[in-house]
Structure formats: structure tokens, C-alpha cells
Protein backbone atom coordinates (compact mmCIF):
# COMPACT_ATOMS: atom_id res chain seq x y z
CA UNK A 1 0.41 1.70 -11.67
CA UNK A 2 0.19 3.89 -8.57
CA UNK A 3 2.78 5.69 -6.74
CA UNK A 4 2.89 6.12 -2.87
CA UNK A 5 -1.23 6.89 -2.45
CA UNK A 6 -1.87 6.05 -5.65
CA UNK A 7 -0.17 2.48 -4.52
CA UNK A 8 -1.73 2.07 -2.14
CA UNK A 9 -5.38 2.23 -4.06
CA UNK A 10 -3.78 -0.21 -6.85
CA UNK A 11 -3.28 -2.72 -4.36
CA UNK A 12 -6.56 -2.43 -2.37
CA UNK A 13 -8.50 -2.25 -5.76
CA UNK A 14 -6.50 -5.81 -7.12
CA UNK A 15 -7.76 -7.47 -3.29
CA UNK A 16 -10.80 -6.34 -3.71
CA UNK A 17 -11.33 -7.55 -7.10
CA UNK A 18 -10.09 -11.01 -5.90
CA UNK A 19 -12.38 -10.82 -3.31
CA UNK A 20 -15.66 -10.21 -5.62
CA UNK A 21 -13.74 -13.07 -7.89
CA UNK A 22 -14.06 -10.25 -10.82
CA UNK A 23 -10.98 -9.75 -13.52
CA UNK A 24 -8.00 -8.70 -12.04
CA UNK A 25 -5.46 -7.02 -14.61
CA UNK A 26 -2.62 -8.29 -16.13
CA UNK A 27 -0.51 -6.99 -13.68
CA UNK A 28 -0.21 -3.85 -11.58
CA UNK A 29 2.98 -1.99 -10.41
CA UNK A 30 2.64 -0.41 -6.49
CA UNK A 31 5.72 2.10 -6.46
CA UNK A 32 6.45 3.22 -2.87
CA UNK A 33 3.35 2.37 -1.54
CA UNK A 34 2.03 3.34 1.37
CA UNK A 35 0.69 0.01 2.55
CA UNK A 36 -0.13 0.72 6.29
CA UNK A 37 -2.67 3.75 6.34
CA UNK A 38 -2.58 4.00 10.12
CA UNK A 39 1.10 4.58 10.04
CA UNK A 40 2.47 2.81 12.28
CA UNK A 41 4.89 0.85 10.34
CA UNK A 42 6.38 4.23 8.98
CA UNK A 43 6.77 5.18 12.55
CA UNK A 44 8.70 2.26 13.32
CA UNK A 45 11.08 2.96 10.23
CA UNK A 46 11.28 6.57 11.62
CA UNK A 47 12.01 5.62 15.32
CA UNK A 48 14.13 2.22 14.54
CA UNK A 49 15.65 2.54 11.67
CA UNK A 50 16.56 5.96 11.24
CA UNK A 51 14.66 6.95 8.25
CA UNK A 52 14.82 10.61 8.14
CA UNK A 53 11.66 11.84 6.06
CA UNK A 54 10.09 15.35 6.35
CA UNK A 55 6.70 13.18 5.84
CA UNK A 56 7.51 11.61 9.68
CA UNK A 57 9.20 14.78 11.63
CA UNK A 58 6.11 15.41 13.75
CA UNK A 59 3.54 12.16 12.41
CA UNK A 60 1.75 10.17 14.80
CA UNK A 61 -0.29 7.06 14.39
CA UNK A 62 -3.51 9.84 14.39
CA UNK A 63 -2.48 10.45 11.06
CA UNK A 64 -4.92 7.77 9.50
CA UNK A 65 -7.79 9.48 10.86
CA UNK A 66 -7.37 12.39 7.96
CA UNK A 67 -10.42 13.97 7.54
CA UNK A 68 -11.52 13.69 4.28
CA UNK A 69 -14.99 13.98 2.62
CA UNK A 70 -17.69 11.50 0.93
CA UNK A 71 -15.21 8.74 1.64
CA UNK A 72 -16.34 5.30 3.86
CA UNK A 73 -13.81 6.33 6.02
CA UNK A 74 -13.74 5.24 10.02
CA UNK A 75 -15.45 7.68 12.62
CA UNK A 76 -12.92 8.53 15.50
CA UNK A 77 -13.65 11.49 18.32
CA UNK A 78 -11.35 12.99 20.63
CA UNK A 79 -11.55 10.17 23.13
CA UNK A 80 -10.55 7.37 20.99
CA UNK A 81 -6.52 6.33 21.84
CA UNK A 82 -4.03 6.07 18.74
CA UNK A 83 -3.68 1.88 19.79
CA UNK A 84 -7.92 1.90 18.57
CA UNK A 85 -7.54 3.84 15.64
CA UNK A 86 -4.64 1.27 14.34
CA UNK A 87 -6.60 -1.36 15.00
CA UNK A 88 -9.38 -0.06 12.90
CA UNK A 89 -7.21 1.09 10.16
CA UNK A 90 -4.78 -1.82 10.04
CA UNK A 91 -7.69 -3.90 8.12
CA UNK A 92 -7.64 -4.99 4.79
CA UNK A 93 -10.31 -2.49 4.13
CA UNK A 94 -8.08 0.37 4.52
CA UNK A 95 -4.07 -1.15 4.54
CA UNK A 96 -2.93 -3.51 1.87
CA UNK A 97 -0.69 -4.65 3.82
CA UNK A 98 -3.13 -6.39 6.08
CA UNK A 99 -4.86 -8.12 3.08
CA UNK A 100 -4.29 -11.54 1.26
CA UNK A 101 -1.91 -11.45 -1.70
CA UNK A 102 -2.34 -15.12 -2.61
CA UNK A 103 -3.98 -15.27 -6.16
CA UNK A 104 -3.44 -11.80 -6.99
CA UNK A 105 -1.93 -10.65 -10.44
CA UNK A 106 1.77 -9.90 -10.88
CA UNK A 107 2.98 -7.30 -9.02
CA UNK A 108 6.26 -5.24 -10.04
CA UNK A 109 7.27 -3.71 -6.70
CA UNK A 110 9.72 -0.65 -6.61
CA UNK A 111 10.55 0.97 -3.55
CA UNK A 112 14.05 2.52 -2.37
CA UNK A 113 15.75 1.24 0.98
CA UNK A 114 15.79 5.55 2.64
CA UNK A 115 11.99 6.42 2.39
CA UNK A 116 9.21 6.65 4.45
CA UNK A 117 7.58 3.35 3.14
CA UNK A 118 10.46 0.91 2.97
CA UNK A 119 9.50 -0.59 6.33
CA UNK A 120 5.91 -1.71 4.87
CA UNK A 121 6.89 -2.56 1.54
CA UNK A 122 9.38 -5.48 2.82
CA UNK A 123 6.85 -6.62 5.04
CA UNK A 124 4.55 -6.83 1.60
CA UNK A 125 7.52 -8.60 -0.45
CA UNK A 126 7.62 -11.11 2.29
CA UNK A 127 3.62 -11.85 2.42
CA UNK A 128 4.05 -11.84 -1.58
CA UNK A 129 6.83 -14.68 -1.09
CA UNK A 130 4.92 -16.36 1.34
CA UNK A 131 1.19 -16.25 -0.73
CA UNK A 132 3.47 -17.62 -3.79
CA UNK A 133 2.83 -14.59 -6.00
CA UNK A 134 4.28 -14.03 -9.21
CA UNK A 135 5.97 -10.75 -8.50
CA UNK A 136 9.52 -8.77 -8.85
CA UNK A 137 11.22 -6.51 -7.16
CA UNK A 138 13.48 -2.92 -7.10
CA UNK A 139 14.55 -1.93 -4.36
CA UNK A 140 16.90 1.47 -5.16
CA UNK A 141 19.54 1.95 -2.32
């Protein structure tokens, strides 16, 4: 179980276990998870669909590149644009979203339709539909 972050590392720990074919648990429940580190998809939700969120007032796609220590993390300078640092970060290696869901456990997704996520956790129910994964859903208006 993993909220927002904490989604966010649920999911890209049940890929990668599926990856190294290691046991995957039982099942795993992503609430409002963040499934696009580079941000872009929240952007969208702020600039398209009117999702108000103190998180996205003043958030641009150079939010992924947090700087954060002892971390495999990408390496971006001043020069590189925000279009080459989503690129980077919309991977599987750092956005769920971007990864396979076909063979992964159960998921029990909850998310609410007026947060900064709900944009990139539709997008995940639909590749869950279409990898045929045993998962539900609660989506809180």
C-alpha cells in the first residue's frame, strides 16, 4: 500500500519484480499515485481540466529533476530543455505509468476525480484494462 509517492514506489517495485520474474505480492493498493514523475500529465490536468491543486500553482515539467541524494536519479544541467527531461523521466524506470501492467498482481486503485493525480491514474486504469489485469477501482468524486 502506498499513497501518492509512496504509490508510486509500490507500483515501480511490483514492475520491477515482474521484470526479474521474482514473487510479486498478493496484491498491492496504489492510492493517488503519482504515476508520471516528470509531471507532465499533472500539468495537463492543471491547464485542461481545471484541477486546482496548491501542488501545481507554480509546477513545471522541471519538477522531476528534484535534487535528491544517493538516489540513481537522471543528471540534468542548466542547458537541458523541460521536452528532454520528460523524455528521460517518462521511462518505466522512473514513471509507472510508462511501464507494463500485464501480469502484475491485483491492484486496488483509489484515486478521487479533483486531485492533482487523477489525470495519470485513468490513464493507468485504462493500460490495466487493456494488459487484462485483475484490478478494482475507487474513484471518490
Amino acid at each position: 500500500t502506498g499513497g501518492s509517492a509512496g504509490g508510486t514506489l509500490t507500483l515501480l517495485l511490483i514492475q520491477k519484480l515482474k521484470k526479474l520474474n521474482l514473487p510479486q505480492p498478493l496484491g498491492a493498493i496504489p492510492i493517488s499515485a503519482m504515476t508520471d514523475i516528470s509531471c507532465a500529465t499533472a500539468i495537463k490536468a492543471r491547464d485542461e481540466d481545471g484541477i486546482n491543486d496548491a501542488l501545481l500553482q507554480n509546477l513545471k515539467v522541471e519538477f522531476g529533476a528534484i535534487d535528491l541524494d544517493n538516489i540513481d536519479r537522471p543528471k540534468f544541467d542548466a542547458a537541458t530543455t523541460d521536452v528532454e527531461r520528460a523524455a528521460v523521466l517518462q521511462t518505466e524506470k522512473y514513471s509507472p505509468l510508462f511501464g507494463d501492467f500485464k501480469g502484475l498482481c491485483p491492484l486496488y486503485i483509489s484515486t478521487t476525480e479533483q486531485e492533482v493525480f487523477s489525470r495519470e491514474n485513468k490513464l493507468m486504469i485504462e493500460k490495466c484494462k487493456d494488459a487484462g489485469l485483475d484490478f478494482e477501482v475507487d474513484i471518490d468524486p
